[in-house]
PDB file of N, CA and C in Angstrom:
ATOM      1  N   UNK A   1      58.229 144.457  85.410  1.00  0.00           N
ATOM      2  CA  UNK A   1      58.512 143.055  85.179  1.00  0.00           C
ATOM      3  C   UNK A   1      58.082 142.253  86.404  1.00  0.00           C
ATOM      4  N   UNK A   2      57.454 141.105  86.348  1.00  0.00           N
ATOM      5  CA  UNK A   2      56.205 140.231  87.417  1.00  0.00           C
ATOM      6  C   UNK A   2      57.908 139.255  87.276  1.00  0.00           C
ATOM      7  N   UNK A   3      58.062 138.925  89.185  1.00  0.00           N
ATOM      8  CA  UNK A   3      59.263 137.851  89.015  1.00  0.00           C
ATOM      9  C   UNK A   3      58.169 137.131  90.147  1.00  0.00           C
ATOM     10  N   UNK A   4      58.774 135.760  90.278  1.00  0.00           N
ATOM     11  CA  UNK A   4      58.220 134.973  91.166  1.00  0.00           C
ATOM     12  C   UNK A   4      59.328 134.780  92.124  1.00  0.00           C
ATOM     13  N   UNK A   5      58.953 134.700  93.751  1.00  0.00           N
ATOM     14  CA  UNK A   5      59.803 134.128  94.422  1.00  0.00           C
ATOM     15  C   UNK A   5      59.663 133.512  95.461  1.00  0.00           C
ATOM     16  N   UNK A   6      61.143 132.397  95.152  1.00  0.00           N
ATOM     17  CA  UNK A   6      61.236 131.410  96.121  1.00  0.00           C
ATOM     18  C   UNK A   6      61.691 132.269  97.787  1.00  0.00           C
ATOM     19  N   UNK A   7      60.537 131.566  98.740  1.00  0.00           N
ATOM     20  CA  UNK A   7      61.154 132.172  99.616  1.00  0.00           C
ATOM     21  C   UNK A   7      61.874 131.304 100.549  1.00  0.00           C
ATOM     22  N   UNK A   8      62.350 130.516 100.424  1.00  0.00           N
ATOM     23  CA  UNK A   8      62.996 128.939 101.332  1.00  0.00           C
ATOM     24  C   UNK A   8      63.957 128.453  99.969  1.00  0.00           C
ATOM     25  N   UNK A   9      65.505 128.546 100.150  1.00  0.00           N
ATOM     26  CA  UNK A   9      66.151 127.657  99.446  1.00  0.00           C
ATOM     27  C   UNK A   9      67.669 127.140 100.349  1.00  0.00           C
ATOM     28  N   UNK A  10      67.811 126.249 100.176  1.00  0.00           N
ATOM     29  CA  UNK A  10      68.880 126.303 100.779  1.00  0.00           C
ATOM     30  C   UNK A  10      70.102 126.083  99.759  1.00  0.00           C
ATOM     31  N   UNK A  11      70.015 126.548  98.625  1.00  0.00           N
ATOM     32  CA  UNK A  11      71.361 126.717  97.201  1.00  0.00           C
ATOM     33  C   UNK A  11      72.876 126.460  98.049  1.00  0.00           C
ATOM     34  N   UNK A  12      72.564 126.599  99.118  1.00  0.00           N
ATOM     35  CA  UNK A  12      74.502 126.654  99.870  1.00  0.00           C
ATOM     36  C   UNK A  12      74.965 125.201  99.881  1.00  0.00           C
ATOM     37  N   UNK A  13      73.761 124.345  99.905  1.00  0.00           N
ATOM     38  CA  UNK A  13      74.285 122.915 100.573  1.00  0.00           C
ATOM     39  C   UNK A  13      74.514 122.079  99.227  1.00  0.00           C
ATOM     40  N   UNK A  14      75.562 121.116 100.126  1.00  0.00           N
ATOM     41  CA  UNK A  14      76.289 120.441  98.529  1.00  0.00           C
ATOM     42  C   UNK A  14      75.481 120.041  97.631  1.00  0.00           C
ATOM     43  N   UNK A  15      74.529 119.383  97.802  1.00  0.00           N
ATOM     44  CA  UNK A  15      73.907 119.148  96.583  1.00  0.00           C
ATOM     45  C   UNK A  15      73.485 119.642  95.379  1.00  0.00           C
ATOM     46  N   UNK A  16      73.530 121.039  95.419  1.00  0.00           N
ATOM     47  CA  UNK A  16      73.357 121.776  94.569  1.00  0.00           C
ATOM     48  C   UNK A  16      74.462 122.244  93.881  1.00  0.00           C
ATOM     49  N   UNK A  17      75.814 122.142  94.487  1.00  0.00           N
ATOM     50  CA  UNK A  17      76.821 122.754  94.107  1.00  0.00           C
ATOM     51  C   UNK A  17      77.798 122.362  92.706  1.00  0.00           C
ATOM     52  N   UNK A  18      77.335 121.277  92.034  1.00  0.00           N
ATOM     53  CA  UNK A  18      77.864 120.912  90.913  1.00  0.00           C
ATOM     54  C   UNK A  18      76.561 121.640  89.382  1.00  0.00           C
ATOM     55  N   UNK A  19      75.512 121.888  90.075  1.00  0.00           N
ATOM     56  CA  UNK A  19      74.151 122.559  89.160  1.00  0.00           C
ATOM     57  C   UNK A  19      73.869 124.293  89.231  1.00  0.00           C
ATOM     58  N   UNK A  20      74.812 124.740  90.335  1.00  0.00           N
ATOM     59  CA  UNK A  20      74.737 126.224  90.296  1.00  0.00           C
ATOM     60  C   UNK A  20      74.454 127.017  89.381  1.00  0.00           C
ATOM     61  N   UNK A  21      75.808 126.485  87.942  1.00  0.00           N
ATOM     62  CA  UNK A  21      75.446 127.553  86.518  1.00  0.00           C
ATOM     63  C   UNK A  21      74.236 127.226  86.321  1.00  0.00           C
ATOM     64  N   UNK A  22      73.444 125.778  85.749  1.00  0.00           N
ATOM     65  CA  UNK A  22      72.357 125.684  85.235  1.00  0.00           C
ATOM     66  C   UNK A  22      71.207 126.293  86.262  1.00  0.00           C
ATOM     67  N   UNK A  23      70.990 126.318  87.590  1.00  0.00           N
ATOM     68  CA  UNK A  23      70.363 127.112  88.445  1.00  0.00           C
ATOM     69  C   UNK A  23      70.243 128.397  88.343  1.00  0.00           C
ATOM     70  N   UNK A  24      71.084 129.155  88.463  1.00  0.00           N
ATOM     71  CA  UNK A  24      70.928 130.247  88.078  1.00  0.00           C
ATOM     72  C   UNK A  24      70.480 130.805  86.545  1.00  0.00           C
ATOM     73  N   UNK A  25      71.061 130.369  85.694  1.00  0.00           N
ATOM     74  CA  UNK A  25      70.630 130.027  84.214  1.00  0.00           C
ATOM     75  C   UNK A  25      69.049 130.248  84.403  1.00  0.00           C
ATOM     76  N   UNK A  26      68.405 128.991  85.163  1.00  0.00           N
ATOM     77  CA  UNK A  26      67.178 128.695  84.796  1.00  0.00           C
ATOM     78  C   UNK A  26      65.817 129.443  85.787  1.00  0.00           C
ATOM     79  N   UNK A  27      66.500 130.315  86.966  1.00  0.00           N
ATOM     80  CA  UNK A  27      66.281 131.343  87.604  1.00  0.00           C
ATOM     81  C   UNK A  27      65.865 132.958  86.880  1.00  0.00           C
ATOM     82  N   UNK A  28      66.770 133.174  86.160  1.00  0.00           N
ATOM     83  CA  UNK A  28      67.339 133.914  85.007  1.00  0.00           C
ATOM     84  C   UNK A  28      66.348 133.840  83.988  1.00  0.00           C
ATOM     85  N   UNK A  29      66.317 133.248  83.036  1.00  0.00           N
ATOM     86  CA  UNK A  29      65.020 132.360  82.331  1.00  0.00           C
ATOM     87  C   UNK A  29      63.836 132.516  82.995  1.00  0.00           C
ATOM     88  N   UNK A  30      63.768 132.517  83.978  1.00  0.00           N
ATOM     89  CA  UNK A  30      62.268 132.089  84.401  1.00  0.00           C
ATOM     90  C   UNK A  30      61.808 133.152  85.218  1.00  0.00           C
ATOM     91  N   UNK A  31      62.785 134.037  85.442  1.00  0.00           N
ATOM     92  CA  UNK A  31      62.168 135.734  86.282  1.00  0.00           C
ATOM     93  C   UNK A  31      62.056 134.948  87.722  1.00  0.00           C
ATOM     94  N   UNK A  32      62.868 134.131  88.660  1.00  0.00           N
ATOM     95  CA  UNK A  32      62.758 133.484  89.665  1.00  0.00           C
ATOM     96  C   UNK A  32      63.777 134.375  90.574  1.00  0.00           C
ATOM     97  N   UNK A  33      63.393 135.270  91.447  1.00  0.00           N
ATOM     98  CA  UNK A  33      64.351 135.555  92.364  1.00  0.00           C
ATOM     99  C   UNK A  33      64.427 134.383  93.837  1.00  0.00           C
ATOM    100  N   UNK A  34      65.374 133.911  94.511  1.00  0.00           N
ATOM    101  CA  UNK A  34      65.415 133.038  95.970  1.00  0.00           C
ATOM    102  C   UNK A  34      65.951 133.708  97.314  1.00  0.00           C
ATOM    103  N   UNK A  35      65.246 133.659  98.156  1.00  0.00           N
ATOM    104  CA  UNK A  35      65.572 133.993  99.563  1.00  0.00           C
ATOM    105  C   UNK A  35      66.463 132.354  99.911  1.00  0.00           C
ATOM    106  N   UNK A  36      67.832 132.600  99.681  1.00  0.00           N
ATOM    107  CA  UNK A  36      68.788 131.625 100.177  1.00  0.00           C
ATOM    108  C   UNK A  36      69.037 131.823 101.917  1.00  0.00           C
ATOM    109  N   UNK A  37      68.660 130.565 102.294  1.00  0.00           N
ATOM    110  CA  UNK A  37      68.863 130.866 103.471  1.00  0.00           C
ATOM    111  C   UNK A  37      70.017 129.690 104.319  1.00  0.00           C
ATOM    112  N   UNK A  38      70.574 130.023 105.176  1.00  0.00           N
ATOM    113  CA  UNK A  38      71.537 129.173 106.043  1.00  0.00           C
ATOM    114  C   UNK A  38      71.487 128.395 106.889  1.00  0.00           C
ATOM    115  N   UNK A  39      72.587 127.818 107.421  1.00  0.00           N
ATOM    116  CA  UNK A  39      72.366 126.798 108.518  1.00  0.00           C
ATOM    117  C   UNK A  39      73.634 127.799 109.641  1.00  0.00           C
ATOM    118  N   UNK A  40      74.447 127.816 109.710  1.00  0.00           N
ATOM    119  CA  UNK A  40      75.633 128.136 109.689  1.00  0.00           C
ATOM    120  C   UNK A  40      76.532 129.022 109.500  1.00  0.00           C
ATOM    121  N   UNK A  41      77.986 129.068 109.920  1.00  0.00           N
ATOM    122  CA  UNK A  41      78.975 129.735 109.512  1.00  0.00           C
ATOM    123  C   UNK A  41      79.513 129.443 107.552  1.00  0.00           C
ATOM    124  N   UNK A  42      79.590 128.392 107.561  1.00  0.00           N
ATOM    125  CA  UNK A  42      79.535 127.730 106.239  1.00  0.00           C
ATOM    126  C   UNK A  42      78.897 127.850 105.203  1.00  0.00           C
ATOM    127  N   UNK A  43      77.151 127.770 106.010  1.00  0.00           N
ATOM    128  CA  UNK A  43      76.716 128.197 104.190  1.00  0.00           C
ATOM    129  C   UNK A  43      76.329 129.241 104.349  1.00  0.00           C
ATOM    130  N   UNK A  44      76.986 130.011 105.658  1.00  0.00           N
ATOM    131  CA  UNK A  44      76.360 131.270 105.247  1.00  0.00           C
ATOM    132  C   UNK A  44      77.485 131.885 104.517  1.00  0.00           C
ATOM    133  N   UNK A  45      78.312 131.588 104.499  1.00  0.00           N
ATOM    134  CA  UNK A  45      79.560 132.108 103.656  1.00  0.00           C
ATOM    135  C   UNK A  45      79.572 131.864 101.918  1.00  0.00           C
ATOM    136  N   UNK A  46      79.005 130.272 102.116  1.00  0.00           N
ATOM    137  CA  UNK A  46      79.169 130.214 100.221  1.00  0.00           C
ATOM    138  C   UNK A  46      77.581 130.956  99.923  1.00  0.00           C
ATOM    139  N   UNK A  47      76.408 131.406 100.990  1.00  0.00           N
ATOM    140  CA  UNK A  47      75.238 131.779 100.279  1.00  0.00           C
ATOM    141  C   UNK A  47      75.807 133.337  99.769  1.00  0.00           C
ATOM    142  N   UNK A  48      76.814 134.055 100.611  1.00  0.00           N
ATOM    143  CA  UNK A  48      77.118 135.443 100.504  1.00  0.00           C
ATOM    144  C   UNK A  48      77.893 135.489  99.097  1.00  0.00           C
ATOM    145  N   UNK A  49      78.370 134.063  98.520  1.00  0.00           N
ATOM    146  CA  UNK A  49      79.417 133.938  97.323  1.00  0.00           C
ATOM    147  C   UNK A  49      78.061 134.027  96.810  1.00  0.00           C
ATOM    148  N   UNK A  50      76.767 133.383  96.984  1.00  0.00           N
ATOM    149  CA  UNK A  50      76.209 132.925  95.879  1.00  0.00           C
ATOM    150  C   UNK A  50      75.501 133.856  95.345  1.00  0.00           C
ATOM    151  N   UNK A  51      75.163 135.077  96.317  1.00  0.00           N
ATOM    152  CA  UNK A  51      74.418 136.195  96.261  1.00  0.00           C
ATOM    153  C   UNK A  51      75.582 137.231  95.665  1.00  0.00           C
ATOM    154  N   UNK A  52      77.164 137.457  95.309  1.00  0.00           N
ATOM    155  CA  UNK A  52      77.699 138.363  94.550  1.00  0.00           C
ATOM    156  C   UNK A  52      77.729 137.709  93.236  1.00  0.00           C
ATOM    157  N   UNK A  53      77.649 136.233  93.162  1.00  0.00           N
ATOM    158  CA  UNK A  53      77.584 135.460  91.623  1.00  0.00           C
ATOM    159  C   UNK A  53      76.292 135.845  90.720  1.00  0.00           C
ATOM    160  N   UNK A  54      75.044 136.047  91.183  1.00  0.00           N
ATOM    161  CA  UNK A  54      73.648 136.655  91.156  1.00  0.00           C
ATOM    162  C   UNK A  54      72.789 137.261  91.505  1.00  0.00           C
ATOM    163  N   UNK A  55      71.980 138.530  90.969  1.00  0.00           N
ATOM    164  CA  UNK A  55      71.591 139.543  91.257  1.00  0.00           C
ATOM    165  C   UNK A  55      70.256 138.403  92.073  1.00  0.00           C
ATOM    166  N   UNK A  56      69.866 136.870  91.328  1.00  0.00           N
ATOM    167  CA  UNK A  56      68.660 136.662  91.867  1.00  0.00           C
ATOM    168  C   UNK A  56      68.809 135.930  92.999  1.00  0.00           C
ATOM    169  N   UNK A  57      70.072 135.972  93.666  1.00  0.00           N
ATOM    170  CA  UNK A  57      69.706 135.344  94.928  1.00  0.00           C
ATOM    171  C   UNK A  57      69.695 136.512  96.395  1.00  0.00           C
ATOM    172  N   UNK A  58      69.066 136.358  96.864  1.00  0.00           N
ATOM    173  CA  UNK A  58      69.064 137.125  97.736  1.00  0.00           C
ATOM    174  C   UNK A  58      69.533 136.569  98.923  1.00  0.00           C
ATOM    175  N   UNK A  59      70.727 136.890  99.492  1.00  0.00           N
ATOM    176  CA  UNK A  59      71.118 136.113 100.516  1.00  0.00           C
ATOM    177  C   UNK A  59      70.625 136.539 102.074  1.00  0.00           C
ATOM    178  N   UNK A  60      70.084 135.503 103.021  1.00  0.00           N
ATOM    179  CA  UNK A  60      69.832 135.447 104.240  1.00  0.00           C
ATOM    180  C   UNK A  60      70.538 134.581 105.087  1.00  0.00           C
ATOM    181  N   UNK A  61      71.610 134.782 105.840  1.00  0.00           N
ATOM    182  CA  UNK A  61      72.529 134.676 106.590  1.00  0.00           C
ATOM    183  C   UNK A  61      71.994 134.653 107.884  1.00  0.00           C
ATOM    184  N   UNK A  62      72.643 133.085 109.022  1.00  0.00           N
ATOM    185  CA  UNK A  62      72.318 132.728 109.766  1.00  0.00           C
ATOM    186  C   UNK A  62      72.393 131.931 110.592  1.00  0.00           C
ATOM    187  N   UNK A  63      71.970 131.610 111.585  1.00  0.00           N
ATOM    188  CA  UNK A  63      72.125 130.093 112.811  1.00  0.00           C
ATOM    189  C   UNK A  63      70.422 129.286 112.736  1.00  0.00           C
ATOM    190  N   UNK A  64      70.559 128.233 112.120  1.00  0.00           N
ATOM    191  CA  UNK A  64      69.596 127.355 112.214  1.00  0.00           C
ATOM    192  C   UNK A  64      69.117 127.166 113.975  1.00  0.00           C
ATOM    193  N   UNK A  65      68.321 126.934 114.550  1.00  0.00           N
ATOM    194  CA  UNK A  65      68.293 126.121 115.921  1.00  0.00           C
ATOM    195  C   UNK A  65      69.250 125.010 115.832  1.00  0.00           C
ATOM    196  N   UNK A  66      69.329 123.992 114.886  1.00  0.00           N
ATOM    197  CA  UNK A  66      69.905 123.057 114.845  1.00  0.00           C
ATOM    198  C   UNK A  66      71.354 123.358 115.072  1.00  0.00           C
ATOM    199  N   UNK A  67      71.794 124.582 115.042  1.00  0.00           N
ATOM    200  CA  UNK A  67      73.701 125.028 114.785  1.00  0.00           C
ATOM    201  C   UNK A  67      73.994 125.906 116.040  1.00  0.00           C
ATOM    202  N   UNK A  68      72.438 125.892 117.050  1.00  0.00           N
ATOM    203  CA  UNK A  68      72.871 127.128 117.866  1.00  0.00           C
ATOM    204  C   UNK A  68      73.960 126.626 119.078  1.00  0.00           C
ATOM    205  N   UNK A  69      74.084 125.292 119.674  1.00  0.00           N
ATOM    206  CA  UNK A  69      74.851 124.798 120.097  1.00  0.00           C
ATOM    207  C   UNK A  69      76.820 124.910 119.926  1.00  0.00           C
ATOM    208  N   UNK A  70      76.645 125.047 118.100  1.00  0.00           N
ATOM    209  CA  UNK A  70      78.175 125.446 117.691  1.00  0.00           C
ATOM    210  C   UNK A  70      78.645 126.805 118.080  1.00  0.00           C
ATOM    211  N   UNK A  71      79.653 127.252 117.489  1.00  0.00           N
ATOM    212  CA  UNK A  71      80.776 128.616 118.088  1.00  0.00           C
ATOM    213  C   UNK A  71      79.556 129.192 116.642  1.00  0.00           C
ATOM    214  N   UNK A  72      78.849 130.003 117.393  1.00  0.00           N
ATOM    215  CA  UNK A  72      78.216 131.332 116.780  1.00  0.00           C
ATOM    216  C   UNK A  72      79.033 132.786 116.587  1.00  0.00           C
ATOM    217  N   UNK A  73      80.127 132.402 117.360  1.00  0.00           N
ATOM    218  CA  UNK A  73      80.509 134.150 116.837  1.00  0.00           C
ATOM    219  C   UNK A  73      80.870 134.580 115.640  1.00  0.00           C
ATOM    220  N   UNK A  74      81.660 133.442 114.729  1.00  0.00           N
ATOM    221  CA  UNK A  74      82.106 133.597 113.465  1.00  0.00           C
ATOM    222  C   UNK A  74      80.799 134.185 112.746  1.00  0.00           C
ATOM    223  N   UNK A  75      79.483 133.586 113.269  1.00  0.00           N
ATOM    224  CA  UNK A  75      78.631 134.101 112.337  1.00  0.00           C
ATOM    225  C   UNK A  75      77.680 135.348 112.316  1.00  0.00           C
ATOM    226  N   UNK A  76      78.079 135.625 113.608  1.00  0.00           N
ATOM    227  CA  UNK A  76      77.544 137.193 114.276  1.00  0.00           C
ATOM    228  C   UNK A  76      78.592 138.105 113.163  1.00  0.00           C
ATOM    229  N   UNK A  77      79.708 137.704 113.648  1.00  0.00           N
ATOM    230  CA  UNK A  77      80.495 138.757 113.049  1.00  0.00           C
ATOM    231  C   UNK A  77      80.285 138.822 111.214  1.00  0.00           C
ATOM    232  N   UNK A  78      80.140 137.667 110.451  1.00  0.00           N
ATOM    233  CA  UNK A  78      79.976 137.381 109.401  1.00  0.00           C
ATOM    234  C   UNK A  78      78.595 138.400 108.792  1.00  0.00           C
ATOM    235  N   UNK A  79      77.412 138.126 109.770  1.00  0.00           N
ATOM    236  CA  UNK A  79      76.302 139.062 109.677  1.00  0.00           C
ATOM    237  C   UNK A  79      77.050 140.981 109.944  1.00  0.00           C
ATOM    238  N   UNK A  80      77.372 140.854 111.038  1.00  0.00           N
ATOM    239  CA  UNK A  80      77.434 142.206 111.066  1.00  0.00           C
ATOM    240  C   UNK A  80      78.688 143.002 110.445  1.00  0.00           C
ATOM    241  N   UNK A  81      79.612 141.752 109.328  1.00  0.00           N
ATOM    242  CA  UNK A  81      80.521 142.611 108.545  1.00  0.00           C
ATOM    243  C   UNK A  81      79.580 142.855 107.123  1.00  0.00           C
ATOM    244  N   UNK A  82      78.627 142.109 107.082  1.00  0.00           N
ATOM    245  CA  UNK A  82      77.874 142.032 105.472  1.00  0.00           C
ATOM    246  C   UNK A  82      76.258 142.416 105.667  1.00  0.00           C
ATOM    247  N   UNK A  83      76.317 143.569 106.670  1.00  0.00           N
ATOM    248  CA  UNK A  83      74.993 144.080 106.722  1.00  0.00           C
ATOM    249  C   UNK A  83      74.198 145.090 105.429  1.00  0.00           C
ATOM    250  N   UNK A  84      75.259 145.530 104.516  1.00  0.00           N
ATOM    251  CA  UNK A  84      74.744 146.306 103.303  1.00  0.00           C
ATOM    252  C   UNK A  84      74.197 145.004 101.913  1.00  0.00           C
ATOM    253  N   UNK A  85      75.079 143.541 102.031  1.00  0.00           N
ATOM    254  CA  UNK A  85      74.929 142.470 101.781  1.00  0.00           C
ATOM    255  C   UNK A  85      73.956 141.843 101.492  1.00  0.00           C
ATOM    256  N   UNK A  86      73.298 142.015 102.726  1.00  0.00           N
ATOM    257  CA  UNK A  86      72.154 140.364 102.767  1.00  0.00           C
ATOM    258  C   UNK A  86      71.545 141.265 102.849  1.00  0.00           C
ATOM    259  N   UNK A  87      70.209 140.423 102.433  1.00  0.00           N
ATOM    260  CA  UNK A  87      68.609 140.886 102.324  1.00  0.00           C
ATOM    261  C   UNK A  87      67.797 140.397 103.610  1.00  0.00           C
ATOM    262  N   UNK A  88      68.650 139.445 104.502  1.00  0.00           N
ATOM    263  CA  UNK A  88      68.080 138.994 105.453  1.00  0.00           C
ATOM    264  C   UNK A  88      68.557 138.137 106.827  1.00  0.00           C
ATOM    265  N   UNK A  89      67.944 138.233 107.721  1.00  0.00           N
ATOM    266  CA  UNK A  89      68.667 137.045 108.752  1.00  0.00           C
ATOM    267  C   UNK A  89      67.895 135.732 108.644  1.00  0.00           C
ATOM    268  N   UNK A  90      68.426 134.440 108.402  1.00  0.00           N
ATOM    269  CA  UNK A  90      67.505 133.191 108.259  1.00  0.00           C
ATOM    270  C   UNK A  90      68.808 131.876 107.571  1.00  0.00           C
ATOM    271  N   UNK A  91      68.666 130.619 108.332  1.00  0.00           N
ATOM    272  CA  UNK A  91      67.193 130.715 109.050  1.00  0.00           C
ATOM    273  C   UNK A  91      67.116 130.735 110.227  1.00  0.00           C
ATOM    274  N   UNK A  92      66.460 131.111 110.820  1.00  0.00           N
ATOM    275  CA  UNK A  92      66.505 131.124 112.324  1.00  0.00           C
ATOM    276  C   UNK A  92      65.554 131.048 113.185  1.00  0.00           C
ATOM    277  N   UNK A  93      65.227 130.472 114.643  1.00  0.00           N
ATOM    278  CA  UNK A  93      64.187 130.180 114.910  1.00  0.00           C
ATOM    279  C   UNK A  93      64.800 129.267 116.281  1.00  0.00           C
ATOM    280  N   UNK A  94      63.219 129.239 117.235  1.00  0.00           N
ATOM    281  CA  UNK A  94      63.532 128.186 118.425  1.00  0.00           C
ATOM    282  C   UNK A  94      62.492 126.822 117.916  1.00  0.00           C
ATOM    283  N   UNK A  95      63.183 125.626 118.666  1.00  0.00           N
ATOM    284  CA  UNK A  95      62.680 124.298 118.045  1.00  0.00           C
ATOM    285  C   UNK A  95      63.658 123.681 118.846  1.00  0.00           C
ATOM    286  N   UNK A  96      62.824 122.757 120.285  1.00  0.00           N
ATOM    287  CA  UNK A  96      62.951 121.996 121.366  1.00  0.00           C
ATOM    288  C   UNK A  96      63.527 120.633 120.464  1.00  0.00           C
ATOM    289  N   UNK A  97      64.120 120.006 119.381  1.00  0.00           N
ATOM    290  CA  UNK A  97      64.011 119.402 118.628  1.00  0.00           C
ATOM    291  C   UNK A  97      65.361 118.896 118.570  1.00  0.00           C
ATOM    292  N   UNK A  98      66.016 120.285 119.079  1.00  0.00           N
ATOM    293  CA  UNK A  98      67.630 120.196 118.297  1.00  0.00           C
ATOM    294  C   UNK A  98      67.800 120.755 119.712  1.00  0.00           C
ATOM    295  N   UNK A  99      67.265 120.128 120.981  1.00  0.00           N
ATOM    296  CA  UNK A  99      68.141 120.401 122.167  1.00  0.00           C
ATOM    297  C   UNK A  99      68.132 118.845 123.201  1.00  0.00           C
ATOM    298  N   UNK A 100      68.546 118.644 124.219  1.00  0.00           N
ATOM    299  CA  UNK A 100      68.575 117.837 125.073  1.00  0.00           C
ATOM    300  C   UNK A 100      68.728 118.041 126.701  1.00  0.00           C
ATOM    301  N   UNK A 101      68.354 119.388 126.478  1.00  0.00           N
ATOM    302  CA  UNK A 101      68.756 120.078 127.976  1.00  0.00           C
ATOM    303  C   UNK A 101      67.958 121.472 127.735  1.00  0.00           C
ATOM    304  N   UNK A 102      67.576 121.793 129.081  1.00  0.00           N
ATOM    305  CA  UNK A 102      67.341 122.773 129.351  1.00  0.00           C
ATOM    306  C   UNK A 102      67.702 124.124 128.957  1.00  0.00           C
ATOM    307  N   UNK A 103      69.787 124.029 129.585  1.00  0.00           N
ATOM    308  CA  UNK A 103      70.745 124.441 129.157  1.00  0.00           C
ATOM    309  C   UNK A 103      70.902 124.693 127.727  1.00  0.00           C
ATOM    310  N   UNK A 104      70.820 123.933 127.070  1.00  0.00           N
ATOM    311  CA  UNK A 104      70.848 124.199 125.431  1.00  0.00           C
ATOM    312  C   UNK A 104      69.563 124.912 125.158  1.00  0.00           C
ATOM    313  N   UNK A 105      67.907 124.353 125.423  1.00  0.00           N
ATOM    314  CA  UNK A 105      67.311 125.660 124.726  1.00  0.00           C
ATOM    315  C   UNK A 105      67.776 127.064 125.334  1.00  0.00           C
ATOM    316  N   UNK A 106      67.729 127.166 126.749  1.00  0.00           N
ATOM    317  CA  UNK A 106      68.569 128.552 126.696  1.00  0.00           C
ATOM    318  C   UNK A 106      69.374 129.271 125.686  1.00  0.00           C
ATOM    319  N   UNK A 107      70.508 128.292 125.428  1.00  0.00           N
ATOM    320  CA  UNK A 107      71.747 129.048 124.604  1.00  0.00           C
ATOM    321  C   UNK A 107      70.778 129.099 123.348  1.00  0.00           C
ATOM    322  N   UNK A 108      70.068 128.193 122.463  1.00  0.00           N
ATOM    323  CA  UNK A 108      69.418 128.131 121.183  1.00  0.00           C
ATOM    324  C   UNK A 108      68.917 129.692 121.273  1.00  0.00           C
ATOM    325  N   UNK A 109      68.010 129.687 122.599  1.00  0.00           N
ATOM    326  CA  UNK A 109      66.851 131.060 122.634  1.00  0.00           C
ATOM    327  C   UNK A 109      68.035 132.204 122.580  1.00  0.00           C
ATOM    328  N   UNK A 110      69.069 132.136 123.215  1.00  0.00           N
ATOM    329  CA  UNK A 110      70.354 133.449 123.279  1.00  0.00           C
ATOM    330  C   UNK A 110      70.763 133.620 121.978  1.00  0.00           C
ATOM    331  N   UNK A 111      70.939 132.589 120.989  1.00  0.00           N
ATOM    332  CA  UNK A 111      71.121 132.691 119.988  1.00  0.00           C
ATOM    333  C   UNK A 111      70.394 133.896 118.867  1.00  0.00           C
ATOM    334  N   UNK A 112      68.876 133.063 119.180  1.00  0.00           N
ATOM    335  CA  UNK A 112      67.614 133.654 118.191  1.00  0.00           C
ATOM    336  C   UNK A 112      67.696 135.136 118.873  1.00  0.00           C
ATOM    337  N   UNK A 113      67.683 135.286 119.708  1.00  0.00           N
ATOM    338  CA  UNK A 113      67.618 136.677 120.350  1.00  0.00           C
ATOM    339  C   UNK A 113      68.665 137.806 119.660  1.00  0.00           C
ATOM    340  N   UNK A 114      69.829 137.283 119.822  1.00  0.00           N
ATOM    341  CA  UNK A 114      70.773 137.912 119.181  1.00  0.00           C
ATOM    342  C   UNK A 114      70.659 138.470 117.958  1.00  0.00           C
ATOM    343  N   UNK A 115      70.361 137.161 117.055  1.00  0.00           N
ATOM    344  CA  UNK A 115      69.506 137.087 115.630  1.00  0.00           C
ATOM    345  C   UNK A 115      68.735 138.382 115.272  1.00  0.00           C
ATOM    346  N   UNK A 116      67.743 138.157 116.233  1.00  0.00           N
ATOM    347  CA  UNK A 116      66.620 139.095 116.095  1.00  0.00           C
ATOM    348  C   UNK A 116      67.166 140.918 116.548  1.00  0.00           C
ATOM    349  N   UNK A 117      67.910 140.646 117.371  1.00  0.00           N
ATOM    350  CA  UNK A 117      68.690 141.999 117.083  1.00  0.00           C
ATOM    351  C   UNK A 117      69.298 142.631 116.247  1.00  0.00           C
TER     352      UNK A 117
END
């Protein structure tokens, strides 16, 4: 069976969250598997709901650059209690964009590093 897939979704964030059934529904329908990916402690939590609700999401759990500044441990630990779980770490990445200091890309780069471990 030929499925197509999305590899960038972000299904965790509110906007989507009142269209989930019909999403998946139309995922389902359409042979669409998604690499759901995170920002956060937050959506990496409802992407891990969203990935036991459906075989087609594949959840990727994570610290955006943009989140590396926040308390990351909740989400280290979140990754390394649901390592049989996820299909992936994401999203994640360095990007001078979402810093204002030196100091912060450091911690961003400590972040991704971690990540990548």
């Amino acid at each position: 069976m030929t499925w197509l897939y999305d590899a960038h979704i972000h299904l965790s964030d509110t906007e989507y969250e009142n269209d989930i059934p019909l999403i998946l529904n139309c995922m389902k329908k359409l042979r669409i598997k998604a690499c759901c990916v995170s920002m956060d402690y937050t959506s990496s939590k409802k992407t891990l709901e969203l990935g036991k609700q459906s075989d087609f999401v594949l959840p990727f759990i994570g610290i955006h650059p943009e989140k590396a500044q926040d308390d990351t441990k909740s989400t280290f630990k979140l990754i390394d209690e649901n390592k049989e779980k996820i299909s992936g770490i994401g999203e994640i990445g360095l990007d001078h964009t979402y810093t204002n200091s030196d100091e912060e890309f450091i911690k961003q780069e400590q972040v991704f590093r971690t990540q990548l471990s």
